[in-house]
N, C-alpha and C. Protein backbone atom coordinates (compact mmCIF):
# COMPACT_ATOMS: atom_id res chain seq x y z
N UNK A 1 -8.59 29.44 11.67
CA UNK A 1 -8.87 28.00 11.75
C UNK A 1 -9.63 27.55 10.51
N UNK A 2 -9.13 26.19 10.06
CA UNK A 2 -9.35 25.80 8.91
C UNK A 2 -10.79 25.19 9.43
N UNK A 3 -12.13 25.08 8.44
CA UNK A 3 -13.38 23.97 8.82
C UNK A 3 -13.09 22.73 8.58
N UNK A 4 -12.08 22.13 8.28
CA UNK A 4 -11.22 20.38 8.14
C UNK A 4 -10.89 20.98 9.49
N UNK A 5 -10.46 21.31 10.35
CA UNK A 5 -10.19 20.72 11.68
C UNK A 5 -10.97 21.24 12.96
N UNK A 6 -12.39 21.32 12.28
CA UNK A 6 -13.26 21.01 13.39
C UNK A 6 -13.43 20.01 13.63
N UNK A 7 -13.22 19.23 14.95
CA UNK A 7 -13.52 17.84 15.54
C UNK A 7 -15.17 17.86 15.48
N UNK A 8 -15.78 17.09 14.55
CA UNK A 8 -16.94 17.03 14.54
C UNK A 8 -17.49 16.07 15.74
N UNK A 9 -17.03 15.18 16.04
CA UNK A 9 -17.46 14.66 17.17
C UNK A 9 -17.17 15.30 18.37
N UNK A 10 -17.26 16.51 18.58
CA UNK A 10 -17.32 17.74 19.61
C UNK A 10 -18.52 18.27 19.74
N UNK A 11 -19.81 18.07 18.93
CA UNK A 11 -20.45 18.32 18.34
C UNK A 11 -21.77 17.36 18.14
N UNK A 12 -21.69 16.34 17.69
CA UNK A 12 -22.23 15.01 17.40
C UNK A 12 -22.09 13.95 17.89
N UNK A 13 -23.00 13.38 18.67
CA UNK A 13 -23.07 12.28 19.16
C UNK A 13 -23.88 11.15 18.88
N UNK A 14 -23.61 9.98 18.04
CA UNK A 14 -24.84 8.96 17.89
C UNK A 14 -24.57 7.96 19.12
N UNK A 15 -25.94 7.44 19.22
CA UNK A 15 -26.77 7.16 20.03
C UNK A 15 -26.26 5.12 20.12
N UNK A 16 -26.12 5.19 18.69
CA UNK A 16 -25.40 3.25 18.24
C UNK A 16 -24.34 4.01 17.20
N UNK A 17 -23.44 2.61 17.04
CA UNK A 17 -22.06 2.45 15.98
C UNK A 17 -22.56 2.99 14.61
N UNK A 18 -22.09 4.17 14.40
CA UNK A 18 -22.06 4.25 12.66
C UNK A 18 -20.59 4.52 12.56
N UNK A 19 -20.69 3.88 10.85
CA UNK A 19 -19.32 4.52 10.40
C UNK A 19 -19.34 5.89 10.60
N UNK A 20 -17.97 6.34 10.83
CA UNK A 20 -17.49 7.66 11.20
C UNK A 20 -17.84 8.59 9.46
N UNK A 21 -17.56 8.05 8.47
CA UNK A 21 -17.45 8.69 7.20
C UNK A 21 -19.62 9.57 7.23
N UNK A 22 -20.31 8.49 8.17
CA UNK A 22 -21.85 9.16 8.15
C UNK A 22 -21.87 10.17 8.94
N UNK A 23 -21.15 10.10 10.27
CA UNK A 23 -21.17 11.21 11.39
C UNK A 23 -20.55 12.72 10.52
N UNK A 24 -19.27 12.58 9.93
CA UNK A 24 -18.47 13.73 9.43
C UNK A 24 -19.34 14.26 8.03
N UNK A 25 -20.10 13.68 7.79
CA UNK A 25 -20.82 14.84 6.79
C UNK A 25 -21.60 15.77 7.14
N UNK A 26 -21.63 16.75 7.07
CA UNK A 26 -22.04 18.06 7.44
C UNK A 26 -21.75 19.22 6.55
N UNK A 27 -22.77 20.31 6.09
CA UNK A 27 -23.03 20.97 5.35
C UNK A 27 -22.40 22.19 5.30
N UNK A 28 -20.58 22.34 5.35
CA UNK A 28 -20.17 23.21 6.11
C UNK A 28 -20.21 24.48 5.11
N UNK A 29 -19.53 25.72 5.35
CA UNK A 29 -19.68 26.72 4.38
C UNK A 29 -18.63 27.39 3.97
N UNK A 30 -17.72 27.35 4.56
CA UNK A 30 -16.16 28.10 4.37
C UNK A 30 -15.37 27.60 3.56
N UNK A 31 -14.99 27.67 2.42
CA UNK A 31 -13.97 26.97 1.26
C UNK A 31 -13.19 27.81 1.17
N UNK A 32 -12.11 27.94 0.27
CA UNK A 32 -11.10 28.39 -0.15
C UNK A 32 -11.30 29.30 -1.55
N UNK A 33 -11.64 28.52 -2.25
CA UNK A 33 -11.81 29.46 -3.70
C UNK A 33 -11.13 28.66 -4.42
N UNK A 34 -10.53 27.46 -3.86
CA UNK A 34 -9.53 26.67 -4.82
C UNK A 34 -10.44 26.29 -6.05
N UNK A 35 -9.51 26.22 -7.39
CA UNK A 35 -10.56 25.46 -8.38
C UNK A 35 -10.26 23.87 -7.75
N UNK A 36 -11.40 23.25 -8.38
CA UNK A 36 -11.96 21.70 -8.47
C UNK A 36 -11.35 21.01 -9.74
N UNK A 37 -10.43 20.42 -9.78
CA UNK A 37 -10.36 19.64 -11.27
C UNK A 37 -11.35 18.85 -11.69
N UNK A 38 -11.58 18.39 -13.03
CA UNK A 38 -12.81 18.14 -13.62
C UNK A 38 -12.73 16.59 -13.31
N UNK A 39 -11.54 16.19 -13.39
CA UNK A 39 -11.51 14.70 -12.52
C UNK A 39 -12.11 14.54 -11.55
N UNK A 40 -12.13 15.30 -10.29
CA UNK A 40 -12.14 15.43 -8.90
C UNK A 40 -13.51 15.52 -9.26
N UNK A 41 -14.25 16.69 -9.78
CA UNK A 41 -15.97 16.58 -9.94
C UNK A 41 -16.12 15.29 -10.74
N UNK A 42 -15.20 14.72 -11.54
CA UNK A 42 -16.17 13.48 -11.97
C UNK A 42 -16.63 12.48 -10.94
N UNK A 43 -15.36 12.23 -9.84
CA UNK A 43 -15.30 11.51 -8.90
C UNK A 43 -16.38 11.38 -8.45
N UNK A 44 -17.45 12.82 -7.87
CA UNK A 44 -18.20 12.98 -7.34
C UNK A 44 -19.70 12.48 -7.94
N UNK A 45 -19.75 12.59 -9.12
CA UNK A 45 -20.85 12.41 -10.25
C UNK A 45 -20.72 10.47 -10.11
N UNK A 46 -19.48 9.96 -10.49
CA UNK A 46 -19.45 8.50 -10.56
C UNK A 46 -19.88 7.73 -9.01
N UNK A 47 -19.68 8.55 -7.84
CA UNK A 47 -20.19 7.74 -6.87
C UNK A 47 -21.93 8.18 -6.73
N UNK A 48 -22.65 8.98 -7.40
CA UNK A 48 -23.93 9.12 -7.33
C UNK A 48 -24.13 8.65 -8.28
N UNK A 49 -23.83 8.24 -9.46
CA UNK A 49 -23.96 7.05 -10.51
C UNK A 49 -24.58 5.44 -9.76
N UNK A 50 -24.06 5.72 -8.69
CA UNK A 50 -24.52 4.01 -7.98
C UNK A 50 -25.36 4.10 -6.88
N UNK A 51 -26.23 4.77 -6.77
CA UNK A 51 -26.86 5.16 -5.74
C UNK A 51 -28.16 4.24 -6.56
N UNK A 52 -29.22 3.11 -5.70
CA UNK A 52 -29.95 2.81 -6.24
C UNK A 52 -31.40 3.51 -7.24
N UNK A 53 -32.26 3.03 -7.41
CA UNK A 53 -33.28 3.62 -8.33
C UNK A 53 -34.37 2.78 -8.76
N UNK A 54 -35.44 3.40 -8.05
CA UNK A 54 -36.58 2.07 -8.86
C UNK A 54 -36.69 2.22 -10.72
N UNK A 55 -36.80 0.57 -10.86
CA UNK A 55 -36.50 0.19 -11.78
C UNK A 55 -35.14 0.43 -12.76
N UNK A 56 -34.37 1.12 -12.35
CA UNK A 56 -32.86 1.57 -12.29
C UNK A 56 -33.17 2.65 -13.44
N UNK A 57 -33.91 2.96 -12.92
CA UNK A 57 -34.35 4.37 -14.06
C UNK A 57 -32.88 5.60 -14.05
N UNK A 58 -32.81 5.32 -12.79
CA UNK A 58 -31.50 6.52 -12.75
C UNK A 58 -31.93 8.10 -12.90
N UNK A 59 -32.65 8.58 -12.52
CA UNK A 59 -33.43 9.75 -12.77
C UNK A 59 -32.76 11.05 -12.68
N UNK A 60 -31.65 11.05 -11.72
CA UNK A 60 -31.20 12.31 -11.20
C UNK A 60 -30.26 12.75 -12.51
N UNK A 61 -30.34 14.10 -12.44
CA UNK A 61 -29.45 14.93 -13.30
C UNK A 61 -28.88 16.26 -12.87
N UNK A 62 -27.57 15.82 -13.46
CA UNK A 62 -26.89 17.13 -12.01
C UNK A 62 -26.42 18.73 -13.88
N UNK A 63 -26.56 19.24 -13.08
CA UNK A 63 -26.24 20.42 -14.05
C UNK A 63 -25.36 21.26 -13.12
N UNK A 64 -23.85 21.58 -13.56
CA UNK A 64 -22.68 22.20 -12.84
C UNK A 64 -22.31 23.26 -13.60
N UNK A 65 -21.00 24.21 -12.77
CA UNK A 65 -20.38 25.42 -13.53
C UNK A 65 -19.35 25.46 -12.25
N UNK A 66 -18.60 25.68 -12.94
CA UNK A 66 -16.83 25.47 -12.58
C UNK A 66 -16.32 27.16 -12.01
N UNK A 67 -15.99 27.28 -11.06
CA UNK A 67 -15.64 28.72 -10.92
C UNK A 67 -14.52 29.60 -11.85
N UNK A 68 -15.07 30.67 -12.12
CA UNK A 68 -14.01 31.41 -12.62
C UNK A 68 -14.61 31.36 -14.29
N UNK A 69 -16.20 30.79 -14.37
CA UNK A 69 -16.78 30.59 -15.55
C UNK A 69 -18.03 31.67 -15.70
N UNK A 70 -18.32 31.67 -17.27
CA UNK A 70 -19.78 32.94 -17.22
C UNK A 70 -20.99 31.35 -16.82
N UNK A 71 -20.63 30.63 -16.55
CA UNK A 71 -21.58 29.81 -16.53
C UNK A 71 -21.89 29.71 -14.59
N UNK A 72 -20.74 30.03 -14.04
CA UNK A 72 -20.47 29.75 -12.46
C UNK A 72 -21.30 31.01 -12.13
N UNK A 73 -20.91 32.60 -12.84
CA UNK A 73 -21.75 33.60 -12.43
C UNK A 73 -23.22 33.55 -12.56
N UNK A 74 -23.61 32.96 -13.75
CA UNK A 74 -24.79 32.45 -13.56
C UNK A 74 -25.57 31.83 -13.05
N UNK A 75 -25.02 30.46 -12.69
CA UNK A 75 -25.30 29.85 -11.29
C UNK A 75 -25.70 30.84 -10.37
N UNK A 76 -24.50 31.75 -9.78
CA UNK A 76 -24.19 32.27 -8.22
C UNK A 76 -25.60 33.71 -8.18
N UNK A 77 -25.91 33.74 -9.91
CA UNK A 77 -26.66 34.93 -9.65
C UNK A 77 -28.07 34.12 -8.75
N UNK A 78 -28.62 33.10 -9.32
CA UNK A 78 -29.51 32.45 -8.97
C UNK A 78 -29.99 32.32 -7.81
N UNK A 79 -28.43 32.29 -7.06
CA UNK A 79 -28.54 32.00 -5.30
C UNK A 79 -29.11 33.53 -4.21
N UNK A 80 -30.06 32.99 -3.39
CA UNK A 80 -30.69 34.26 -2.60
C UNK A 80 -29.06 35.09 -2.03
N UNK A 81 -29.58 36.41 -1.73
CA UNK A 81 -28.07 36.80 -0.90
C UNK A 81 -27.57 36.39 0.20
N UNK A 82 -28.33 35.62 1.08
CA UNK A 82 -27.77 34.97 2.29
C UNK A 82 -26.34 33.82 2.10
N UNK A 83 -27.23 33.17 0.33
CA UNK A 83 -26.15 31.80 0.32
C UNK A 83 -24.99 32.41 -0.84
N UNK A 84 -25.29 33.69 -1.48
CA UNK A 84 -23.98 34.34 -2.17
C UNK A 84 -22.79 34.71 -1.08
N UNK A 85 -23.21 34.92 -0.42
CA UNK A 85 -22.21 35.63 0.51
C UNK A 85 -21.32 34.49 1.33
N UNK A 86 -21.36 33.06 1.07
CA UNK A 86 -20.38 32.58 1.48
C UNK A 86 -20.39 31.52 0.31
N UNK A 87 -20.98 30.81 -0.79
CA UNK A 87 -20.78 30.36 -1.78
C UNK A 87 -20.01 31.63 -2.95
N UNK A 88 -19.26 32.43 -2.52
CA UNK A 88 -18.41 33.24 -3.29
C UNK A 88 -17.38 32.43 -3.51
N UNK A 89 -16.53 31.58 -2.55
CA UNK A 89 -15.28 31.39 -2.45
C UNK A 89 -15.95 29.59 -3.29
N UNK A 90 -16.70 29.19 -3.40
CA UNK A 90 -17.23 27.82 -3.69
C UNK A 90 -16.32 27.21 -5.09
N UNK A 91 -16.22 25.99 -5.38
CA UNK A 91 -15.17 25.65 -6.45
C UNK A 91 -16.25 25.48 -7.73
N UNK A 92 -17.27 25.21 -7.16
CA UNK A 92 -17.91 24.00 -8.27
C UNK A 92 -19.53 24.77 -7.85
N UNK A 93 -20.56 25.12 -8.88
CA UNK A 93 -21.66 25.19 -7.94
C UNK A 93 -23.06 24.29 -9.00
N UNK A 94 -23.81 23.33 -8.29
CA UNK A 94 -24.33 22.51 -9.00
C UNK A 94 -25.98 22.66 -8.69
N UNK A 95 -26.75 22.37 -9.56
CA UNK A 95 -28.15 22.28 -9.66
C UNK A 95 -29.00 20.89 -9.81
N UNK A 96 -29.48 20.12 -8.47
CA UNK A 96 -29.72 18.74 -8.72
C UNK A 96 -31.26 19.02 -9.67
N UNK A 97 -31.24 18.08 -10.36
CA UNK A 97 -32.48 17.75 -11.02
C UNK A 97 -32.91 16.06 -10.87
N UNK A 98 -33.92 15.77 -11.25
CA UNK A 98 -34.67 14.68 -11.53
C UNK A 98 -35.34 15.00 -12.85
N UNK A 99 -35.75 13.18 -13.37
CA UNK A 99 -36.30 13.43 -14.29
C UNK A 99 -37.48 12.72 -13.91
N UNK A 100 -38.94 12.81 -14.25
CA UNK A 100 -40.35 12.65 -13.27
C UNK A 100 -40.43 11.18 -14.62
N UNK A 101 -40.06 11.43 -15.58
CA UNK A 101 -40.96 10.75 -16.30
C UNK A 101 -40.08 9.22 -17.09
N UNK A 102 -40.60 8.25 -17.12
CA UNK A 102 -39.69 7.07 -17.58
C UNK A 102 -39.47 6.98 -19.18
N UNK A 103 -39.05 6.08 -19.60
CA UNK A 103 -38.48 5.99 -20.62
C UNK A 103 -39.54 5.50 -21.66
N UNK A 104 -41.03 5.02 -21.21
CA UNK A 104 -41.83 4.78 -21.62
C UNK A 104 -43.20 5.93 -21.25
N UNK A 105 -42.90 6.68 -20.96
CA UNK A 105 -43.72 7.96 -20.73
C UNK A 105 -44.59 7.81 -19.17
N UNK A 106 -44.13 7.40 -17.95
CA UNK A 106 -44.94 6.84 -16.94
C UNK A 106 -44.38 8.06 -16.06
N UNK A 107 -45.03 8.45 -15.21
CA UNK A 107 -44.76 8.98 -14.11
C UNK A 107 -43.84 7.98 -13.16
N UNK A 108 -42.53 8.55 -12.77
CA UNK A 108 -41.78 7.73 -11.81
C UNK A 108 -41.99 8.28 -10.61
N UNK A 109 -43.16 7.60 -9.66
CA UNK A 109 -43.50 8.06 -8.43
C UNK A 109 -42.14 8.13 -7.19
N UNK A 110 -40.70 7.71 -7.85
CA UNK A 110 -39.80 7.42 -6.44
C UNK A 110 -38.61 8.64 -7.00
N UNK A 111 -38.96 9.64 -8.10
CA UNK A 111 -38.05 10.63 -8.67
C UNK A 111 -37.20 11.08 -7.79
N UNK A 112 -37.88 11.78 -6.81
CA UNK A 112 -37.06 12.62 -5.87
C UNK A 112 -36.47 11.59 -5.01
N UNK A 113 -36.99 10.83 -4.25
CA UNK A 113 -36.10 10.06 -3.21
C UNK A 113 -35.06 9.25 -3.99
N UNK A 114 -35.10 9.06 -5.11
CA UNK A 114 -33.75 8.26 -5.86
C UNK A 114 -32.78 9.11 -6.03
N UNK A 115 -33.84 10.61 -6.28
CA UNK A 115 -32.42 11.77 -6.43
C UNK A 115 -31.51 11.91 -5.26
N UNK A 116 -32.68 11.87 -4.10
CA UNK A 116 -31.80 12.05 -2.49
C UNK A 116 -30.48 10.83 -2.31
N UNK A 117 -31.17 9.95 -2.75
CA UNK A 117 -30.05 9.03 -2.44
C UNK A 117 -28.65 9.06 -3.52
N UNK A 118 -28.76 9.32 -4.50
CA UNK A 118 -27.74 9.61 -5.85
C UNK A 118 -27.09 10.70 -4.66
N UNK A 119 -27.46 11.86 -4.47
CA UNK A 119 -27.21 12.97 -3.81
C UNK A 119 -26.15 12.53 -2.30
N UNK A 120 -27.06 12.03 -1.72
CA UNK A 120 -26.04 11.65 -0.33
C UNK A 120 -24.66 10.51 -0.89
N UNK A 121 -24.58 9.78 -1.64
CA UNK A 121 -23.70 9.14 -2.40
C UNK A 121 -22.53 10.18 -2.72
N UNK A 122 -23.07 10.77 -3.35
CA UNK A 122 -21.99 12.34 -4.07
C UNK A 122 -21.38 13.19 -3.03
N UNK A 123 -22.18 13.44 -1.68
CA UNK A 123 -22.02 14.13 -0.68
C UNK A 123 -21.06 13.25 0.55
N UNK A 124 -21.14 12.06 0.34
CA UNK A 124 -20.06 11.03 1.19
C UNK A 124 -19.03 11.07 0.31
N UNK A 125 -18.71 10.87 -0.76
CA UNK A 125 -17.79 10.73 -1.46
C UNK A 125 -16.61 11.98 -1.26
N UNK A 126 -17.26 13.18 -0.83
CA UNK A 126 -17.29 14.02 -1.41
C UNK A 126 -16.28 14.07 0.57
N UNK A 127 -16.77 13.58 1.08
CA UNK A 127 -16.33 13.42 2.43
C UNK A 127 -14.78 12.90 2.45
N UNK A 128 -14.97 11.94 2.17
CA UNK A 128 -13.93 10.74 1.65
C UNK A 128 -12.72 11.83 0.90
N UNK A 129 -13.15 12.45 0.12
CA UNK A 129 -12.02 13.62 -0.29
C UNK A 129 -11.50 14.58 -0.14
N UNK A 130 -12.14 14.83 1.58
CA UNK A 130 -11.95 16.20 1.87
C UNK A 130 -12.41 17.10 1.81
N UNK A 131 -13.30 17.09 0.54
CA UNK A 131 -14.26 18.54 0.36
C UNK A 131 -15.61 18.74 1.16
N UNK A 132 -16.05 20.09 0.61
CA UNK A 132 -17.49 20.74 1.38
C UNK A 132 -18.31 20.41 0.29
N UNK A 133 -19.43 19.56 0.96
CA UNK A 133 -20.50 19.91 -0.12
C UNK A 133 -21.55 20.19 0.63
N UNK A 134 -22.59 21.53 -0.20
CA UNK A 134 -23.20 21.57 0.88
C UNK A 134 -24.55 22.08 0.04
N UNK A 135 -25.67 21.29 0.29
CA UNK A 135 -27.19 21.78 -0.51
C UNK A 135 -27.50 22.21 -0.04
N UNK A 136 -28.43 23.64 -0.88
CA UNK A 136 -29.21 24.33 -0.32
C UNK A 136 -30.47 24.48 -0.77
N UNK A 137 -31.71 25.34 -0.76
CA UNK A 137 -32.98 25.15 -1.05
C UNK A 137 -32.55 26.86 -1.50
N UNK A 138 -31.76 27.97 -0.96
CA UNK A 138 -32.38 29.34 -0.94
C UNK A 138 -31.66 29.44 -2.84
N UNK A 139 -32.58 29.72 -3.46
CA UNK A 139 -32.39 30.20 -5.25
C UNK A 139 -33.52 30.09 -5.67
N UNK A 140 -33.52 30.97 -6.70
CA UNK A 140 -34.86 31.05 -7.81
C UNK A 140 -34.73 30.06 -8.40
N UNK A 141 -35.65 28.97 -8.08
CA UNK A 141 -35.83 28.16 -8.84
C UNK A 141 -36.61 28.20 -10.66
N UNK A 142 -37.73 29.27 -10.77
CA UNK A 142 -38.31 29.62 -11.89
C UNK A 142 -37.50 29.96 -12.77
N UNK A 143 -36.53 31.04 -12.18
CA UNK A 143 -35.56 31.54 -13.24
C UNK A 143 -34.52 30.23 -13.49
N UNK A 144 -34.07 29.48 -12.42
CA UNK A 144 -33.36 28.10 -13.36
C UNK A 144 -33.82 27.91 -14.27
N UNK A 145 -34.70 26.90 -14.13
CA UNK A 145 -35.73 26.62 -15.41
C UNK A 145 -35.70 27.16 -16.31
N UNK A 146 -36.40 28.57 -16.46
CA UNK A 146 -36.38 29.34 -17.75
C UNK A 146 -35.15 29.64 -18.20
N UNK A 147 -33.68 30.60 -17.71
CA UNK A 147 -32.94 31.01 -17.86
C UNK A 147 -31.96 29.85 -18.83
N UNK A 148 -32.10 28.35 -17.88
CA UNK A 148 -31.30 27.39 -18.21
C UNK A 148 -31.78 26.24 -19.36
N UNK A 149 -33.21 26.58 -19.24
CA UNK A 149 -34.23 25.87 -20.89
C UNK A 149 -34.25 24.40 -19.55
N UNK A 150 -34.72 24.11 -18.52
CA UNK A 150 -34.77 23.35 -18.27
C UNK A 150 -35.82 22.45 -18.58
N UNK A 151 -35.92 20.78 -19.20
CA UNK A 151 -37.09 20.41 -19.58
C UNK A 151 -38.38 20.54 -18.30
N UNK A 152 -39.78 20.62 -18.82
CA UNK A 152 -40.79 20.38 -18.00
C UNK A 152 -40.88 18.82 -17.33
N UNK A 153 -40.26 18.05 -17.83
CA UNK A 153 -39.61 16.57 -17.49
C UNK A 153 -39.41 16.57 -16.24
N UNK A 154 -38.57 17.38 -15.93
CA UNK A 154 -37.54 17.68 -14.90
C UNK A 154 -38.11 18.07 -13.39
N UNK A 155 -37.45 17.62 -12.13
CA UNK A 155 -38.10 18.57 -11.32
C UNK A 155 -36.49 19.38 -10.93
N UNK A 156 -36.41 20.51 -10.37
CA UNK A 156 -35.51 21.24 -9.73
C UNK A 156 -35.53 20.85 -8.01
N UNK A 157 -34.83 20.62 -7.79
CA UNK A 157 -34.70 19.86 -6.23
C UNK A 157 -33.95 20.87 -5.66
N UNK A 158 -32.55 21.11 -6.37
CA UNK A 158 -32.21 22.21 -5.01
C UNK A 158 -30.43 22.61 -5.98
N UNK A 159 -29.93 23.52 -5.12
CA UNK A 159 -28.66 24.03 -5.43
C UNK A 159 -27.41 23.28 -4.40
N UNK A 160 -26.39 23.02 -4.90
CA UNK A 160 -25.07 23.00 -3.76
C UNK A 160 -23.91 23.61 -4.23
N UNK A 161 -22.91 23.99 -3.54
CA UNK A 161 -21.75 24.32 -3.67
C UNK A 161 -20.59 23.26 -3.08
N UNK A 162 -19.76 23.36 -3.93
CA UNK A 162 -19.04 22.11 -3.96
C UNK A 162 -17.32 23.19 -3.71
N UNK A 163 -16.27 22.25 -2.52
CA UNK A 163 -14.79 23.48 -2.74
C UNK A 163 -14.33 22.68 -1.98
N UNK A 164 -13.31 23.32 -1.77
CA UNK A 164 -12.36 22.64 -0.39
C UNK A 164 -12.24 23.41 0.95
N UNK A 165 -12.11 22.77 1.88
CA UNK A 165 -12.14 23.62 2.96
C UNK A 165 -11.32 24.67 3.04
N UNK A 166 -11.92 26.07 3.44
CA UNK A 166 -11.16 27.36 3.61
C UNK A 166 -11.03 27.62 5.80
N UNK A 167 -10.94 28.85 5.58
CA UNK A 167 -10.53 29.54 6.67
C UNK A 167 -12.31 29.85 7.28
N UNK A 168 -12.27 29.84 8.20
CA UNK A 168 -13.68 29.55 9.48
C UNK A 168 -13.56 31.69 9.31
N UNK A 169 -12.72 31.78 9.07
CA UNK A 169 -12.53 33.96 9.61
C UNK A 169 -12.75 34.64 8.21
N UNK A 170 -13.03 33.69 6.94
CA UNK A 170 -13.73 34.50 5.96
C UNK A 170 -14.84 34.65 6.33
N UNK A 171 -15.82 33.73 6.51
CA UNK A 171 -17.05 34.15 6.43
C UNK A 171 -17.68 35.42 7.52
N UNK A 172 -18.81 35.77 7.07
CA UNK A 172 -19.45 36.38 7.77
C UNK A 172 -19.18 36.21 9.42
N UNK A 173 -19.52 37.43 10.01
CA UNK A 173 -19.69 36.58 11.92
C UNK A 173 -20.61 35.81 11.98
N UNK A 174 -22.11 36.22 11.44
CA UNK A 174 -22.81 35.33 11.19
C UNK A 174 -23.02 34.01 11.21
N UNK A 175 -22.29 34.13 10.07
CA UNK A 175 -21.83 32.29 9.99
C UNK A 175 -21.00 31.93 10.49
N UNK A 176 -20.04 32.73 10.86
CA UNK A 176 -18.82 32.19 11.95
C UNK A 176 -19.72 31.88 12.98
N UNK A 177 -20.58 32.25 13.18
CA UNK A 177 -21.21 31.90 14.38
C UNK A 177 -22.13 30.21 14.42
N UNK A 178 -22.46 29.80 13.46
CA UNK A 178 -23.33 29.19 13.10
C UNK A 178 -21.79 27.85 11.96
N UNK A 179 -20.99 27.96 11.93
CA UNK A 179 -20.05 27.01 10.96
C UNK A 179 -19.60 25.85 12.30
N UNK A 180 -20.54 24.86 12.48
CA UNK A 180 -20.23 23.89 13.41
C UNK A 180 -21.31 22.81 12.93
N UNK A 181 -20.58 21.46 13.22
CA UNK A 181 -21.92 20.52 12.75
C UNK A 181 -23.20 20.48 13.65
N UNK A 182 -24.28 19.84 12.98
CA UNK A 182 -25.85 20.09 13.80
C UNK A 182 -25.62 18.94 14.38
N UNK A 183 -26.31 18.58 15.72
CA UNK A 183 -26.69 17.40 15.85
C UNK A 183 -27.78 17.03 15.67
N UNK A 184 -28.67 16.39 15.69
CA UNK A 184 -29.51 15.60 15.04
C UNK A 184 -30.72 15.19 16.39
N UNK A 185 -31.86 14.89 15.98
CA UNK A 185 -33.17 14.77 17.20
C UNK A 185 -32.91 12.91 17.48
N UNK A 186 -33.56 13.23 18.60
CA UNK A 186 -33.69 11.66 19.27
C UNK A 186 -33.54 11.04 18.23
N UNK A 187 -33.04 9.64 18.31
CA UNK A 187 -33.38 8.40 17.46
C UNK A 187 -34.39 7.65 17.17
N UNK A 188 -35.31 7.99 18.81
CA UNK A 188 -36.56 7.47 18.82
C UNK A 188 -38.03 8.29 18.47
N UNK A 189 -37.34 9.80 18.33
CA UNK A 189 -38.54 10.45 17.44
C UNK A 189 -38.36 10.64 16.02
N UNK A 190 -38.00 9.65 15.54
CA UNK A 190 -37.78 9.19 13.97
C UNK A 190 -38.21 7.94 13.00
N UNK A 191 -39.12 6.96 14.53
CA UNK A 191 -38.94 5.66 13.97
C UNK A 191 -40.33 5.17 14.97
N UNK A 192 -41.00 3.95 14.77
CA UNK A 192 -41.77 3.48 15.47
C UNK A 192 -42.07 2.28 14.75
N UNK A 193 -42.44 1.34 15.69
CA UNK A 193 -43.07 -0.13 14.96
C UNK A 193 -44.35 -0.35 14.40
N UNK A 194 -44.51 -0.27 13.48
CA UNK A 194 -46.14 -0.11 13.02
C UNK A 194 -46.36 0.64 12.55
N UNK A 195 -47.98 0.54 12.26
CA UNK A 195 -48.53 2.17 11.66
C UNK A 195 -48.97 2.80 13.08
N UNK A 196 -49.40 4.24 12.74
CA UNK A 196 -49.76 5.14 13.55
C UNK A 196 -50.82 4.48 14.29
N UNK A 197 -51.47 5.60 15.36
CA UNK A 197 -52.76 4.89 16.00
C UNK A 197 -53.81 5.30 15.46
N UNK A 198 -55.34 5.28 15.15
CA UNK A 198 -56.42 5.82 14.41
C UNK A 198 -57.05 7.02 15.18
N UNK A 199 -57.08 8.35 14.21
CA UNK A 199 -57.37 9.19 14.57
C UNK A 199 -58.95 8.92 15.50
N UNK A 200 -59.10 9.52 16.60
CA UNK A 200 -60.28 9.27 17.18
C UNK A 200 -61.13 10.54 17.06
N UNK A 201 -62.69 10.08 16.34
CA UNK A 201 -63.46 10.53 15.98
C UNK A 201 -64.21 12.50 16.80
């Protein structure tokens, strides 16, 4: 069984109307090994191009390697062994960055959350086409940096693997066990009117 025909709404249930394209994203892990044409990754880069940004600083910076490259092995060395072992078959594998600092030398206090949003942009799009994209946190981040000359500018946010959907019976049992979408906590332990109440003395 292919991970494109898991009925994700088997799985996921919201609570009010969202578009369906928000429900079906999910961080799946099973690809194919197909390569990615460089079109197809631009696709992905131009819809996180429009993702807003205070002061339209635009901060995020994506750094990629194409499989079947000394640049992709390098990437994949980076990744802990939990996320090598099914980002093997991955098309594309990418390194989000931010940049902290503005164009006039200021600290941009909204770096990372502009990156998140550039990021989920790239990751719907990315929906919209069929593919897996899927971030992760497990990699040496130090050795990025150094290995890759990354500026001190910069922050390192995280790794993803980017492919097309494969077969659910490559991966691990493991993860065969675990390759289904999450659902998500109450709606109402996420949100409240106001500020908090004051800690009592």
């Amino acid at each position: 069984m292919k991970v494109s025909e898991i009925k994700v709404r088997d799985y996921r249930k919201n609570q009010y109307p969202v578009e369906d394209f928000i429900i079906n994203r999910w961080s799946a892990r099973a690809m194919s090994g197909e390569n990615l044409p460089q079109e197809e990754l631009l696709r992905l880069f131009e819809a996180a191009r429009w993702a807003p940004s205070s002061g339209n600083f635009q901060e995020w910076y994506f750094l990629y390697a194409h499989r079947g490259t000394e640049q992709f092995d390098h990437f994949f060395s980076l990744l802990d062994i939990w996320n090598q072992e099914w980002c093997v078959r991955a098309s594309v594998l990418l390194i989000v960055l931010s940049n902290r600092i503005s164009p006039k030398g200021k600290e941009i206090s909204t770096h990372a959350f502009d990156t998140g949003l550039a990021f989920e942009n790239l990751a719907l799009q990315g929906v919209a086409m069929g593919l897996v994209v899927h971030p992760m946190g497990g990699f040496d981040q130090e050795r990025a940096r150094a290995e890759l000359h990354i500026p001190e500018a910069y922050t390192v946010h995280c790794m993803a693997a980017v492919g097309y959907p494969g077969e659910i019976s490559d991966l691990s049992e493991y993860n065969q066990n675990r390759e289904y979408p999450n659902q998500r906590k109450d709606l109402n332990e996420t949100f409240q009117e106001g500020g908090f109440p004051p800690v009592s003395e």
